[in-house]
C-alpha atoms as a PDB file:
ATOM      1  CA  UNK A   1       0.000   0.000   0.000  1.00  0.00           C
ATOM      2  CA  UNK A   2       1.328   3.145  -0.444  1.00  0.00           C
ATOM      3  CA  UNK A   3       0.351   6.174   1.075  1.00  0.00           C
ATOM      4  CA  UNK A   4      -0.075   9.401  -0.424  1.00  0.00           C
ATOM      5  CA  UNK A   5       2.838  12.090   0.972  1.00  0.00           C
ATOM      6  CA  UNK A   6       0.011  14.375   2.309  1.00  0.00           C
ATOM      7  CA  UNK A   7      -1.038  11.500   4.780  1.00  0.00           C
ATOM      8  CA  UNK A   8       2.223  10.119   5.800  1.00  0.00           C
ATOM      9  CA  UNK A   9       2.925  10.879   9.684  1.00  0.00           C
ATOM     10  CA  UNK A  10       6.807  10.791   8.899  1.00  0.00           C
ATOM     11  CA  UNK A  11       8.753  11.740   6.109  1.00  0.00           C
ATOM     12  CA  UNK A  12      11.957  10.848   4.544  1.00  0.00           C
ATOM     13  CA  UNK A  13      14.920  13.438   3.650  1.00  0.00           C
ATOM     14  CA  UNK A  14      14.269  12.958   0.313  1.00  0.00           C
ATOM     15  CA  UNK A  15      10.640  13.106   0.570  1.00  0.00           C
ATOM     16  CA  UNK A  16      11.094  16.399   2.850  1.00  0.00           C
ATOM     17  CA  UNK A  17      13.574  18.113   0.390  1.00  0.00           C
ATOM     18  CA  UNK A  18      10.905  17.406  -2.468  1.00  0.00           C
ATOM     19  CA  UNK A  19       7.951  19.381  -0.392  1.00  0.00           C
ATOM     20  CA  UNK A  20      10.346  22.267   0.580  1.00  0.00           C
ATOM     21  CA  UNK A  21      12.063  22.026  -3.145  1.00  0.00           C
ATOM     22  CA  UNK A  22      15.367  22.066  -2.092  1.00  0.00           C
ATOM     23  CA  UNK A  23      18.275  18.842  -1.513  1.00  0.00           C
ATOM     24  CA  UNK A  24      18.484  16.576   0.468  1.00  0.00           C
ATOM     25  CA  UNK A  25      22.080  18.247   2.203  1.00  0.00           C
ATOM     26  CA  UNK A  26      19.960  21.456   2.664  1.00  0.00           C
ATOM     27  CA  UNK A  27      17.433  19.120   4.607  1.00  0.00           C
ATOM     28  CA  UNK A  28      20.205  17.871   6.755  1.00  0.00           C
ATOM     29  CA  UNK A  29      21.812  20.636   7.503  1.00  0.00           C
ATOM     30  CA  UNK A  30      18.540  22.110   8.846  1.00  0.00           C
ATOM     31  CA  UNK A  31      18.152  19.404  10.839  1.00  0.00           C
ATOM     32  CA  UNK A  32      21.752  19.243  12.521  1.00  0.00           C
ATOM     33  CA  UNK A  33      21.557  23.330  12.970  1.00  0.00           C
ATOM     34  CA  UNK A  34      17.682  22.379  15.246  1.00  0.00           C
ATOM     35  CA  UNK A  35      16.051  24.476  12.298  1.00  0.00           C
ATOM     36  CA  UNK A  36      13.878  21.791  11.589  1.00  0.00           C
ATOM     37  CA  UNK A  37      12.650  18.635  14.095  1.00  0.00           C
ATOM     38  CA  UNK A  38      12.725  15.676  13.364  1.00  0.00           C
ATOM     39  CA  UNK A  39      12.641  12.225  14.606  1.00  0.00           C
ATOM     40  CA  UNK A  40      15.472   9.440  14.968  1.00  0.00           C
ATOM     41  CA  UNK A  41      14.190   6.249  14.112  1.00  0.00           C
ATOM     42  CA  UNK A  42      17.937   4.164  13.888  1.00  0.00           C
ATOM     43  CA  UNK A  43      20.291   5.499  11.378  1.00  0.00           C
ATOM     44  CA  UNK A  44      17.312   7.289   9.721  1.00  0.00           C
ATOM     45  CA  UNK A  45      16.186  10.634  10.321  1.00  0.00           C
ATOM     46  CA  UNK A  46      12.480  11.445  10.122  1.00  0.00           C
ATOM     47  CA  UNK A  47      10.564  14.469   9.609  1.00  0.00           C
ATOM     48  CA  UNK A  48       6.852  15.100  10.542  1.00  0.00           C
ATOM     49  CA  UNK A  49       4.896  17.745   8.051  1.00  0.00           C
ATOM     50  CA  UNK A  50       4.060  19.534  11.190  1.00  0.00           C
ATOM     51  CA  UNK A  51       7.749  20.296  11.891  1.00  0.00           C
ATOM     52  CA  UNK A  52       7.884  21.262   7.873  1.00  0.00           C
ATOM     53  CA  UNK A  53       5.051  23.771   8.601  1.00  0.00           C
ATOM     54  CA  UNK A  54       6.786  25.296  11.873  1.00  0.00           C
ATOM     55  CA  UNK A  55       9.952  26.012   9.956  1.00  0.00           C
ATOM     56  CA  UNK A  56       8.267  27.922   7.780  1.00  0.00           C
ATOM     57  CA  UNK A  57       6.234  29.900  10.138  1.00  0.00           C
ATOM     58  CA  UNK A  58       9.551  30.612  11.867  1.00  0.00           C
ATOM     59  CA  UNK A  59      11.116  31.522   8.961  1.00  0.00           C
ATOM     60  CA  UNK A  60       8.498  33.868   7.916  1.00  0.00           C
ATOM     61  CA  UNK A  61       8.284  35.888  11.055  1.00  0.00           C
ATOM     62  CA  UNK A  62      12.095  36.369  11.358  1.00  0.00           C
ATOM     63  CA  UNK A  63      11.484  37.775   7.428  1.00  0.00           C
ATOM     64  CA  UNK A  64       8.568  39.549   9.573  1.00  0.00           C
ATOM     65  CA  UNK A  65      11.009  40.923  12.003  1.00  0.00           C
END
């Protein structure tokens, strides 16, 4: 089955870079600054759409600012 990215409760880098169209490094590096949650599940790093959405709020307000 495969679930449609808009339902998914956790993302992959890839998938994540594809929403915010940017790369996969940019994705990472967000995530190792604390820009952007996410979720360790082993060696994979996971990112919830919600935490997608909050770095963008944040990033618009500091734009705001």
């Amino acid at each position: 089955v495969v679930v449609p990215i808009s339902e998914k409760l956790l993302l992959t880098i890839p998938e994540t870079a594809a929403l915010m169209s940017t790369t996969v490094f940019a994705v990472r590096e967000l995530c190792r600054a604390g820009d952007l949650k996410y979720v360790p599940i082993g060696h994979a790093w996971r990112i919830s759409p919600d935490a997608i959405r909050a770095y963008i709020r944040d990033q618009e307000q500091r734009k705001a600012a």
